[in-house]
C-alpha atoms as a PDB file:
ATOM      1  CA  UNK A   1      92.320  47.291 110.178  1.00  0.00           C
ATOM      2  CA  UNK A   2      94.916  48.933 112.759  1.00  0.00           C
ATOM      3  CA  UNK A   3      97.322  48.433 109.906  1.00  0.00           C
ATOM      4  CA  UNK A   4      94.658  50.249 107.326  1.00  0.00           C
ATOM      5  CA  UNK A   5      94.518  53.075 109.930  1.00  0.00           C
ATOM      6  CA  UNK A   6      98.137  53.608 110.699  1.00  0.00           C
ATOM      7  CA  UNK A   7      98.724  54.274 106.772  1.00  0.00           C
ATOM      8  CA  UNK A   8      95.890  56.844 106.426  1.00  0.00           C
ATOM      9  CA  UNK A   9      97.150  58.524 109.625  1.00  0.00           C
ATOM     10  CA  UNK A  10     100.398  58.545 108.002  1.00  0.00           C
ATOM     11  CA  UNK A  11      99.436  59.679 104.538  1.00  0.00           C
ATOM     12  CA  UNK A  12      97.209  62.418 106.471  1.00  0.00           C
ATOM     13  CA  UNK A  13      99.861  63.843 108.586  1.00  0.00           C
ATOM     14  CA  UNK A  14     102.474  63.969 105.475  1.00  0.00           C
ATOM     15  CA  UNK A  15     100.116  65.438 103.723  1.00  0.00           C
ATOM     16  CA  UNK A  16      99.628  68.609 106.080  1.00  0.00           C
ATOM     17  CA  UNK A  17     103.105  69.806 106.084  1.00  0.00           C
ATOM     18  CA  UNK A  18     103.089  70.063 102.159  1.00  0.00           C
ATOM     19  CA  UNK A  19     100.008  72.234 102.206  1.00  0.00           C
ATOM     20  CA  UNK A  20     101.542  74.152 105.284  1.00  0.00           C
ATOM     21  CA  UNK A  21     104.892  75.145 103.187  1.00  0.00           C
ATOM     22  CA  UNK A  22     102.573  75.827 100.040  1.00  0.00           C
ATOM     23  CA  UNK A  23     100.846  78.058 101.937  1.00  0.00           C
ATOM     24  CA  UNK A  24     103.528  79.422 103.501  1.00  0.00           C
ATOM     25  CA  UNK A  25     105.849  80.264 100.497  1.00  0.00           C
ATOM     26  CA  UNK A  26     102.431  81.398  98.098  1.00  0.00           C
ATOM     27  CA  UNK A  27     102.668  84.653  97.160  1.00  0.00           C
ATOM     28  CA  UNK A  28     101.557  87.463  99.201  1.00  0.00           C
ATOM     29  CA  UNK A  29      98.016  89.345  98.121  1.00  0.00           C
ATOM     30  CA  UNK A  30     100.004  92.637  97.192  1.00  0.00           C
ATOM     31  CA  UNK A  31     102.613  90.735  95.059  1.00  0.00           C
ATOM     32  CA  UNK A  32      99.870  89.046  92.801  1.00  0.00           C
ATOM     33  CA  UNK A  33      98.317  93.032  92.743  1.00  0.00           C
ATOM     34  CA  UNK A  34     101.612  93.844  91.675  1.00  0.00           C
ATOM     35  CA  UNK A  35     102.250  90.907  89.153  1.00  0.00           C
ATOM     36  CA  UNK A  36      98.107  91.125  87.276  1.00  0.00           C
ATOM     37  CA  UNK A  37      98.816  95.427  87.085  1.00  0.00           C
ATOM     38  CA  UNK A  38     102.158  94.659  85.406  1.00  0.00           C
ATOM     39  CA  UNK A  39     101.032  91.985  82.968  1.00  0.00           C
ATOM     40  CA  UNK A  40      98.106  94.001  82.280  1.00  0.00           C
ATOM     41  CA  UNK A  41      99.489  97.139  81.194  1.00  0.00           C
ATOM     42  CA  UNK A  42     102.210  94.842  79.114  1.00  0.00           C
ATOM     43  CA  UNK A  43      99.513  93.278  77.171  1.00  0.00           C
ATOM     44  CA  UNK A  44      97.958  96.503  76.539  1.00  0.00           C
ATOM     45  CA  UNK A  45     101.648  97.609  75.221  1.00  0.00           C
ATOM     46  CA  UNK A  46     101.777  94.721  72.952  1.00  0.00           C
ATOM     47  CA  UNK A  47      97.989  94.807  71.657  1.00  0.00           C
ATOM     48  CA  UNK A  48      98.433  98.783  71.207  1.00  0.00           C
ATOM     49  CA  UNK A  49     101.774  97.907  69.031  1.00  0.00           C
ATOM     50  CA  UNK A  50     101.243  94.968  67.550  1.00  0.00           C
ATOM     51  CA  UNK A  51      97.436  94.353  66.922  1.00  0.00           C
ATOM     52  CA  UNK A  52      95.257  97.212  66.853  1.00  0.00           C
ATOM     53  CA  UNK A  53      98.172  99.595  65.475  1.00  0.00           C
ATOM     54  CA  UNK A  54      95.287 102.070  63.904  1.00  0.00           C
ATOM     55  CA  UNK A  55      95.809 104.964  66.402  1.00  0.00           C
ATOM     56  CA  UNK A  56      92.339 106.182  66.033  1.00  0.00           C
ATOM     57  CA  UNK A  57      90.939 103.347  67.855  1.00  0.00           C
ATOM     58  CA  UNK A  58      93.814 102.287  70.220  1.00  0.00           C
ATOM     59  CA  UNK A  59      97.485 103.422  71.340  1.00  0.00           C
ATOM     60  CA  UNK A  60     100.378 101.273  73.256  1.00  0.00           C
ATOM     61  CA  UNK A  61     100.881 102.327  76.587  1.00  0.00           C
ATOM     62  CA  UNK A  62     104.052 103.969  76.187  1.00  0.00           C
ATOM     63  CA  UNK A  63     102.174 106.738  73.768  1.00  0.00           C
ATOM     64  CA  UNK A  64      99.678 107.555  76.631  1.00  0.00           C
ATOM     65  CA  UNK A  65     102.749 107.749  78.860  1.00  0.00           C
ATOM     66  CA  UNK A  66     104.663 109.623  76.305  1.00  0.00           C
ATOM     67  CA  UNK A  67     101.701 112.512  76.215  1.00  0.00           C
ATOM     68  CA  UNK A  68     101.571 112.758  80.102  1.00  0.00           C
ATOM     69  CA  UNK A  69     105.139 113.347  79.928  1.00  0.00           C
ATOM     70  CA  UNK A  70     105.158 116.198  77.622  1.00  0.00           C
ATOM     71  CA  UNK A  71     101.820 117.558  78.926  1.00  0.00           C
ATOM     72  CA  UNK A  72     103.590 117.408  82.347  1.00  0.00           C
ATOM     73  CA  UNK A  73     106.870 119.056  81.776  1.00  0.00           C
ATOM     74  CA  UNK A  74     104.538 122.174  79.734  1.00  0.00           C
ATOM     75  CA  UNK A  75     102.201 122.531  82.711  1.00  0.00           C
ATOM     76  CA  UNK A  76      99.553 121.677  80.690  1.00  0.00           C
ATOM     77  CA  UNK A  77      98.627 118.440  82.508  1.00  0.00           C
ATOM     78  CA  UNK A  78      98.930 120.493  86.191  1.00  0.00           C
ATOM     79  CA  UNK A  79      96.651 122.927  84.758  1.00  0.00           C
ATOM     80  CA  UNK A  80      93.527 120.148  84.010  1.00  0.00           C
ATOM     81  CA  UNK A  81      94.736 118.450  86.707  1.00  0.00           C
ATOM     82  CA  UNK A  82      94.271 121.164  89.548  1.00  0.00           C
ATOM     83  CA  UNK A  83      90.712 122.205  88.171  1.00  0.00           C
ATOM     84  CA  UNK A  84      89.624 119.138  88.697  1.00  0.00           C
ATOM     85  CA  UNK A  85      91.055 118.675  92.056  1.00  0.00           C
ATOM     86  CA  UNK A  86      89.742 121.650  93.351  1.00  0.00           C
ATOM     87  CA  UNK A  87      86.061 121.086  92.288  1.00  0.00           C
ATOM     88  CA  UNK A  88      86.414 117.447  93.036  1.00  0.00           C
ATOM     89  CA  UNK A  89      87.770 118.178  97.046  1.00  0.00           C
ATOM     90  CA  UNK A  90      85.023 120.757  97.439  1.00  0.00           C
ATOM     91  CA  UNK A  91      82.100 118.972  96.434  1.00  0.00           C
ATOM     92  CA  UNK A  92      83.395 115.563  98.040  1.00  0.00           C
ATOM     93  CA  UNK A  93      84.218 117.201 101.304  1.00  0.00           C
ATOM     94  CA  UNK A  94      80.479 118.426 101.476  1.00  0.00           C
ATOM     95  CA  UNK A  95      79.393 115.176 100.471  1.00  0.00           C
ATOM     96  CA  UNK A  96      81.121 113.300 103.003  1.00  0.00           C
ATOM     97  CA  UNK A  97      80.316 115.610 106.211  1.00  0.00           C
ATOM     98  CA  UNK A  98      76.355 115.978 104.743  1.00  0.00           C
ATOM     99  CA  UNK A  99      76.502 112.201 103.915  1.00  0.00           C
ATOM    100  CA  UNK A 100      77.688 110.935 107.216  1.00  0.00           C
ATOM    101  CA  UNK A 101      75.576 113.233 109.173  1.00  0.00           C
ATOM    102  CA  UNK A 102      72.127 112.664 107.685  1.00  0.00           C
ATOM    103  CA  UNK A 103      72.702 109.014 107.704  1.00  0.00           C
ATOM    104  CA  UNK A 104      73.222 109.161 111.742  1.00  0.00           C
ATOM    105  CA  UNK A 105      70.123 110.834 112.018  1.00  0.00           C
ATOM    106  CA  UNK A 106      68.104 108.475 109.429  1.00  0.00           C
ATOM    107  CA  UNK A 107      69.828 105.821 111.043  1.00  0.00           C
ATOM    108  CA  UNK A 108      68.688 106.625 114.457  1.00  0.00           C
ATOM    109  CA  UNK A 109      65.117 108.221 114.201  1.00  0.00           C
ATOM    110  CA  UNK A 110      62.686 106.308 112.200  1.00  0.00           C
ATOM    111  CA  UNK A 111      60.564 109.064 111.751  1.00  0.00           C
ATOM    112  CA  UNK A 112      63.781 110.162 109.192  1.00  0.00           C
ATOM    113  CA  UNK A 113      64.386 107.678 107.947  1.00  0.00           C
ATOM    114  CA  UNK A 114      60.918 107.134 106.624  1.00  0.00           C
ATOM    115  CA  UNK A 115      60.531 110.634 105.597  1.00  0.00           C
ATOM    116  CA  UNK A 116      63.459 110.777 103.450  1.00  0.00           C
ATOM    117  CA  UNK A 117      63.412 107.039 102.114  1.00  0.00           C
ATOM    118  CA  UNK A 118      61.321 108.534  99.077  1.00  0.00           C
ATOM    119  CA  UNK A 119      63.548 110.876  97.938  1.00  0.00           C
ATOM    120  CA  UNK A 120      66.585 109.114  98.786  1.00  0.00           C
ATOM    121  CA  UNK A 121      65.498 106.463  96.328  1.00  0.00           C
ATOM    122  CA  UNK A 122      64.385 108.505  93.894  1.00  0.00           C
ATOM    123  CA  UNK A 123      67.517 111.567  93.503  1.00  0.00           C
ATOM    124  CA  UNK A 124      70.255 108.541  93.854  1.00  0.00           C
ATOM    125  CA  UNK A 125      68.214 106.755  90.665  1.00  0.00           C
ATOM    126  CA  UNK A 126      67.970 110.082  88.931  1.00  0.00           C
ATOM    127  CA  UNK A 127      70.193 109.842  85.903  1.00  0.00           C
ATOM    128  CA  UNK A 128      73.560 112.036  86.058  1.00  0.00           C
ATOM    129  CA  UNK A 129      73.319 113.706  82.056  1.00  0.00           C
ATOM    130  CA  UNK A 130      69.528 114.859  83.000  1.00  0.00           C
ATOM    131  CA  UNK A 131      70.188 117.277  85.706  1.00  0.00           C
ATOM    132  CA  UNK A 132      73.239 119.318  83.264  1.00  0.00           C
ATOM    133  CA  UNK A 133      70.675 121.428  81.513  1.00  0.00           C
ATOM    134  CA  UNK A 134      69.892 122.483  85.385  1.00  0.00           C
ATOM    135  CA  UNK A 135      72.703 122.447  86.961  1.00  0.00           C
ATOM    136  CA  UNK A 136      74.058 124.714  83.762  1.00  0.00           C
ATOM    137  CA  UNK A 137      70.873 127.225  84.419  1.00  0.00           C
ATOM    138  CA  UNK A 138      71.859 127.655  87.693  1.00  0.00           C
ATOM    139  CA  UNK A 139      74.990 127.952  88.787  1.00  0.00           C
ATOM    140  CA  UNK A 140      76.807 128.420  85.301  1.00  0.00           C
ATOM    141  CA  UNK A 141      80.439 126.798  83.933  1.00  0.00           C
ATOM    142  CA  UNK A 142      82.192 127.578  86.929  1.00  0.00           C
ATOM    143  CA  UNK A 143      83.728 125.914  89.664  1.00  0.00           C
ATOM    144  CA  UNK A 144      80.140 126.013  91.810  1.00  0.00           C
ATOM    145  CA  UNK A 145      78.412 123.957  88.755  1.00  0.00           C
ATOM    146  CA  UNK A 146      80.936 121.077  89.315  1.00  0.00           C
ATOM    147  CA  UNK A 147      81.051 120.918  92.747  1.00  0.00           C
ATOM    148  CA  UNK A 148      77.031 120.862  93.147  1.00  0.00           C
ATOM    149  CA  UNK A 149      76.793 117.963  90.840  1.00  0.00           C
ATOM    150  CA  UNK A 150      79.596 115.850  92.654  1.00  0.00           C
ATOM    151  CA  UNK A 151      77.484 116.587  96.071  1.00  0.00           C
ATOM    152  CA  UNK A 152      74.598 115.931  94.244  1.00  0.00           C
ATOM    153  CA  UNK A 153      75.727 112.232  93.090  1.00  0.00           C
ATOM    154  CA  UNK A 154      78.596 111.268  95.785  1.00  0.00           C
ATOM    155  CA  UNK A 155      76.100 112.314  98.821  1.00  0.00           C
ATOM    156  CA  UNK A 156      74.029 108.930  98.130  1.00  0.00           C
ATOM    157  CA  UNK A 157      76.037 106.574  99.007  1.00  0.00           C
ATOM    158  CA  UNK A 158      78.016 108.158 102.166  1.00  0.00           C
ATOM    159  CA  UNK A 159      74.358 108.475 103.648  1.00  0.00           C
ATOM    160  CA  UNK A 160      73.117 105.001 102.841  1.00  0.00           C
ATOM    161  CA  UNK A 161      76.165 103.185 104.165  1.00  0.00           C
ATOM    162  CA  UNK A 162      75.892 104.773 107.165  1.00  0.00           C
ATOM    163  CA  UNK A 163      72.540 104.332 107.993  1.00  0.00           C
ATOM    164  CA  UNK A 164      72.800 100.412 107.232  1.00  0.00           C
ATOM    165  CA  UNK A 165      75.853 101.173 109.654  1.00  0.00           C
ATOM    166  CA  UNK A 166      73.994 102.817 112.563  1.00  0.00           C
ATOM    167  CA  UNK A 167      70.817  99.996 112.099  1.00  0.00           C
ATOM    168  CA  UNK A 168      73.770  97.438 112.272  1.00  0.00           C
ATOM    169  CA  UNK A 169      74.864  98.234 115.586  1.00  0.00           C
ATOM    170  CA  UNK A 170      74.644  95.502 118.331  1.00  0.00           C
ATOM    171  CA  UNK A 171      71.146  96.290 120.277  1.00  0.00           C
ATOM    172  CA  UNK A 172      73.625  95.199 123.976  1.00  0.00           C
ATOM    173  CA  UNK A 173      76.025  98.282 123.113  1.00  0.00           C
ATOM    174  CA  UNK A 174      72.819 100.289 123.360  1.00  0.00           C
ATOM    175  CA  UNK A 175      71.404  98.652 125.845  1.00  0.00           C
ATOM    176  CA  UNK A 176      74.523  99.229 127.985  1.00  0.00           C
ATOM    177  CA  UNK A 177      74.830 102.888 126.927  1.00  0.00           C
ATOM    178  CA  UNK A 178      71.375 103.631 128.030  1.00  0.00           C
ATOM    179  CA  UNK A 179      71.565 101.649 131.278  1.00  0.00           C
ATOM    180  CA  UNK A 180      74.381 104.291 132.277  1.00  0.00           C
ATOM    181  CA  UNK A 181      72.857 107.253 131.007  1.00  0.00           C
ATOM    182  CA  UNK A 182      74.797 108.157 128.310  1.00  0.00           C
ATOM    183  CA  UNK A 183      73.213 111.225 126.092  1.00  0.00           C
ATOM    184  CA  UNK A 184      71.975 111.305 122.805  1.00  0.00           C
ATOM    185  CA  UNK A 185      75.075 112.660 121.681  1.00  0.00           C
ATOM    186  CA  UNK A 186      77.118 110.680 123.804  1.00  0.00           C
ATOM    187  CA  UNK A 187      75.137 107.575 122.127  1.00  0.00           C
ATOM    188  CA  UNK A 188      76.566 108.689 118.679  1.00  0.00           C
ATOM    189  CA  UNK A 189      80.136 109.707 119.475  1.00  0.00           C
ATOM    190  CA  UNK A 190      80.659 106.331 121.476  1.00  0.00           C
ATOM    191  CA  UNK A 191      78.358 103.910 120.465  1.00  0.00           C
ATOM    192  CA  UNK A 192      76.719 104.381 116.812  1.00  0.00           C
ATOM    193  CA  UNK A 193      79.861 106.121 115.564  1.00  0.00           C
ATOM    194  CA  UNK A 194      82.483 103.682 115.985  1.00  0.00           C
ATOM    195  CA  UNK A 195      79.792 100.983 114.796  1.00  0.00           C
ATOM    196  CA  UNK A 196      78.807 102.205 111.735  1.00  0.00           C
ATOM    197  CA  UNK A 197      82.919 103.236 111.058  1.00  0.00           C
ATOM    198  CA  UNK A 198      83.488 100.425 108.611  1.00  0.00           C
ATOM    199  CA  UNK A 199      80.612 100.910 106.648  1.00  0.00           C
ATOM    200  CA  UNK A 200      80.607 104.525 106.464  1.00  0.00           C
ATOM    201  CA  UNK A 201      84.481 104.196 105.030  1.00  0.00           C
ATOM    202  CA  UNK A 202      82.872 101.629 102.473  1.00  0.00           C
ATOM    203  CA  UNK A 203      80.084 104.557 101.762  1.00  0.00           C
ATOM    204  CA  UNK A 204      83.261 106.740 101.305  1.00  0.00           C
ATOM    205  CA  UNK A 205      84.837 104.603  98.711  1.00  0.00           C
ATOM    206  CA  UNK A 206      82.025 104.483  96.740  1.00  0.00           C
ATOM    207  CA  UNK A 207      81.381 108.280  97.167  1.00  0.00           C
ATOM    208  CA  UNK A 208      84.810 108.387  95.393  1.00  0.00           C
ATOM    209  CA  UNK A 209      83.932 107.024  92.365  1.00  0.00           C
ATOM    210  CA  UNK A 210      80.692 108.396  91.723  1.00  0.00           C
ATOM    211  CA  UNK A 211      82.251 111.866  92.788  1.00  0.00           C
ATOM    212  CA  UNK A 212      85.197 111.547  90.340  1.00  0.00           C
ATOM    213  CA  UNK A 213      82.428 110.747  87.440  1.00  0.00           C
ATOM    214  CA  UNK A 214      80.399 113.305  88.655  1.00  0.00           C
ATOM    215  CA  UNK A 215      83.109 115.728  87.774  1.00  0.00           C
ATOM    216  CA  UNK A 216      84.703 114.577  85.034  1.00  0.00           C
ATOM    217  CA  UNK A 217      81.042 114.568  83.582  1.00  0.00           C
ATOM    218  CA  UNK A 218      80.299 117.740  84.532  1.00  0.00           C
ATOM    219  CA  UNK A 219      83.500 118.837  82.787  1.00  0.00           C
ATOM    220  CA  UNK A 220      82.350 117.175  79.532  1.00  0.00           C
ATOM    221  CA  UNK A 221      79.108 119.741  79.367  1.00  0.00           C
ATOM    222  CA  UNK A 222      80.339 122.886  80.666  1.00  0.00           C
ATOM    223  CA  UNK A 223      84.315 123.330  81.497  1.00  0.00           C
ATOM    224  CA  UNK A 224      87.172 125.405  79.725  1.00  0.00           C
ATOM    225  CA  UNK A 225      89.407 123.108  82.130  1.00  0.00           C
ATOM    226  CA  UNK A 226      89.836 120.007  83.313  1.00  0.00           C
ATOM    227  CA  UNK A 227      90.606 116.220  83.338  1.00  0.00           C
ATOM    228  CA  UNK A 228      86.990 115.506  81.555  1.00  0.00           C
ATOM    229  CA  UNK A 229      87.229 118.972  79.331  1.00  0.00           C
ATOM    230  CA  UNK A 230      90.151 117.896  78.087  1.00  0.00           C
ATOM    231  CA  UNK A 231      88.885 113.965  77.722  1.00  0.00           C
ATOM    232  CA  UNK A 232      85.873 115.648  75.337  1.00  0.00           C
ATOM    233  CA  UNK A 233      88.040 117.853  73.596  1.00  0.00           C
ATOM    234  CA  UNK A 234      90.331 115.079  72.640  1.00  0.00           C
ATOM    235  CA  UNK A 235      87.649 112.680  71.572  1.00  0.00           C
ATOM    236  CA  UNK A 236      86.313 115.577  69.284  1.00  0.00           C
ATOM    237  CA  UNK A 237      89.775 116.281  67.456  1.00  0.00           C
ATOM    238  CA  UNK A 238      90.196 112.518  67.285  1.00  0.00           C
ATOM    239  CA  UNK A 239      93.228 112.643  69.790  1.00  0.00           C
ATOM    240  CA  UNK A 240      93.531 109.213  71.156  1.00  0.00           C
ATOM    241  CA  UNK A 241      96.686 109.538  73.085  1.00  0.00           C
ATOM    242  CA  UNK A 242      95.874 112.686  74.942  1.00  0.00           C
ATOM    243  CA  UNK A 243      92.382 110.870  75.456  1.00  0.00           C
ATOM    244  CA  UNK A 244      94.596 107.549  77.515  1.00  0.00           C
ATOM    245  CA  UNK A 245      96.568 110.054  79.006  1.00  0.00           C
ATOM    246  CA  UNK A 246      93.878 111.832  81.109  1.00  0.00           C
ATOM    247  CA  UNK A 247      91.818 108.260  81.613  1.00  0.00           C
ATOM    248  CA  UNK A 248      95.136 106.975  82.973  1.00  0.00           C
ATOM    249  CA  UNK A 249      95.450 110.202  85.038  1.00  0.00           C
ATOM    250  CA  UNK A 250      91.943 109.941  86.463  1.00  0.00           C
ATOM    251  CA  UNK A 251      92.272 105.925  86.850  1.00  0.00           C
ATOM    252  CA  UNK A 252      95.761 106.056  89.032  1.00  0.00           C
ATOM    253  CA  UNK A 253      94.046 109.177  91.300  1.00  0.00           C
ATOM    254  CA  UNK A 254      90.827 107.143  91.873  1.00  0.00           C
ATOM    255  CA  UNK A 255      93.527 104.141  92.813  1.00  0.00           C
ATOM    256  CA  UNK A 256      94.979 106.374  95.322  1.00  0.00           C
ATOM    257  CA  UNK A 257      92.334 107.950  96.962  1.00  0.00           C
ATOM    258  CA  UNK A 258      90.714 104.222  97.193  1.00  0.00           C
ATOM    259  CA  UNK A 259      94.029 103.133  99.134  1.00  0.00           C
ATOM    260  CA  UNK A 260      93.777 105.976 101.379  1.00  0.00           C
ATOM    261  CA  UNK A 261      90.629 105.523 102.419  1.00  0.00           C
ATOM    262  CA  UNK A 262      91.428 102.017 102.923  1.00  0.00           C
ATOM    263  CA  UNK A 263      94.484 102.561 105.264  1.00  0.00           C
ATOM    264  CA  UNK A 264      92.328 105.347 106.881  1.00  0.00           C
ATOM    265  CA  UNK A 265      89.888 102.576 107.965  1.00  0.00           C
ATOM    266  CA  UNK A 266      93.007  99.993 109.278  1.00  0.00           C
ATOM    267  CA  UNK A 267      93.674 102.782 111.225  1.00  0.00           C
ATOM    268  CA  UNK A 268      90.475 103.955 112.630  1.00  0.00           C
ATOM    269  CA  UNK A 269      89.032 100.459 112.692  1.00  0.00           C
ATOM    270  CA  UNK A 270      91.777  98.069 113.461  1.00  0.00           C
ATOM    271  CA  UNK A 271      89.173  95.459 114.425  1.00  0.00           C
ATOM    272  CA  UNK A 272      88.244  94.660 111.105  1.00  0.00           C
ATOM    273  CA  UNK A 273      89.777  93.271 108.551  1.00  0.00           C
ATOM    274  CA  UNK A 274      89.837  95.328 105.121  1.00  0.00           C
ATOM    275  CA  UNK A 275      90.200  93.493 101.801  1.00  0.00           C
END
């Protein structure tokens, strides 16, 4: 029996420095990022070249490339790409500060919270393409048109998040503010605030991607520039590459503003842990 042990002991402790140096040597998380992007975009060289080699339907990578490239060195692609910018910064920037600050107060006063729950629900389910015809009425094909719809559809989720952020907080942290007087406003800087932090920088991220479609959307209907006029305008001409070129345009910014978001958090909230 001793004997019987002693093996299993051994086998068991033999066993854990393997696993230890697997571990050890695996790859690290941003490597295997690295290594699925690259293989990705090679298999969409090779299926673009090789396989689906109509160009109506599909074009390598290196085409889509090739267009940016050109478009890029005209001042073309800076054109679109500025337009877009501009009305997507505006509208997102007012989505954000409106976003976080009705959420504090819905997270905080029930009376709010029940009050707006209604419409909350029913504007965030509201179908982008409807509101066009209005937003179109009202505020025309200029910059203002985009910028209302991206408040319109990124304002949602900023607000949501962080209420569940501000309900989330631990009841002691209140308890303890309130036990040494600490003000209503005081309460949110200091207490709700940094609590609701990580999910109000998750409410962000999402804000980013419904902002970036509310644009580009916008941009379909009623634009003479832009990253989404000019995705429409090649999709009516039958222009596939300049249609890759502004997806992969619009793909690598949302990427970006993703990962600064996400480093914005490790720095603002270095107690938690972001995937």
């Amino acid at each position: 029996m001793s004997a019987s042990r002693a093996a299993t002991t051994t086998a068991h402790s033999g066993a854990r420095p393997g696993a230890t140096r697997l571990l050890r040597n695996a790859p690290s998380p941003r490597v295997l990022q690295i290594v699925s992007v690259v293989t990705g975009l090679i298999i969409w060289q090779i299926v673009g070249a090789y396989l689906v080699t109509n160009p109506l339907y599909f074009v390598p990578l290196s085409d889509a490339l090739r267009v940016i490239w050109d478009m890029a060195r005209s001042g073309e692609l800076w054109h679109h790409v500025s337009a877009t910018a501009i009305e997507f910064s505006i509208g997102f920037s007012i989505a954000a500060v409106a976003g976080i600050a009705l959420g504090l107060i819905t997270g905080t006063s029930k009376i709010a919270r029940t009050l707006t729950d209604p419409w909350v629900s029913a504007l965030y389910a509201t179908p982008l393409v409807a509101l066009m015809p209005l937003y179109l009425i009202i505020f025309g094909i200029g910059t203002t048109g985009k910028a209302a719809l991206v408040v319109t559809v990124a304002v949602f989720p900023v607000m949501i998040n962080t209420t569940v952020g501000v309900l989330s907080t631990d009841p002691g942290l209140i308890d303890v503010g309130r036990a040494y007087g600490a003000s209503r406003w005081e309460a949110f800087r200091k207490i709700y605030l940094p609590a609701a932090l990580p999910h109000i920088i998750s409410g962000l991220r999402l804000g980013v991607g419904r902002a970036l479609t509310g644009v580009v959307v916008g941009e379909f209907f009623f634009a003479n520039a832009g990253l989404g006029f000019l995705i429409a305008r090649s999709g009516q001409s039958f222009d596939t590459p300049t249609l890759f070129a502004a997806i992969i345009v619009l793909t690598v910014a949302a990427v970006l503003m993703t990962s600064l978001l996400r480093q914005v958090e490790r720095r603002l909230a270095p107690y938690r842990e972001v995937a």
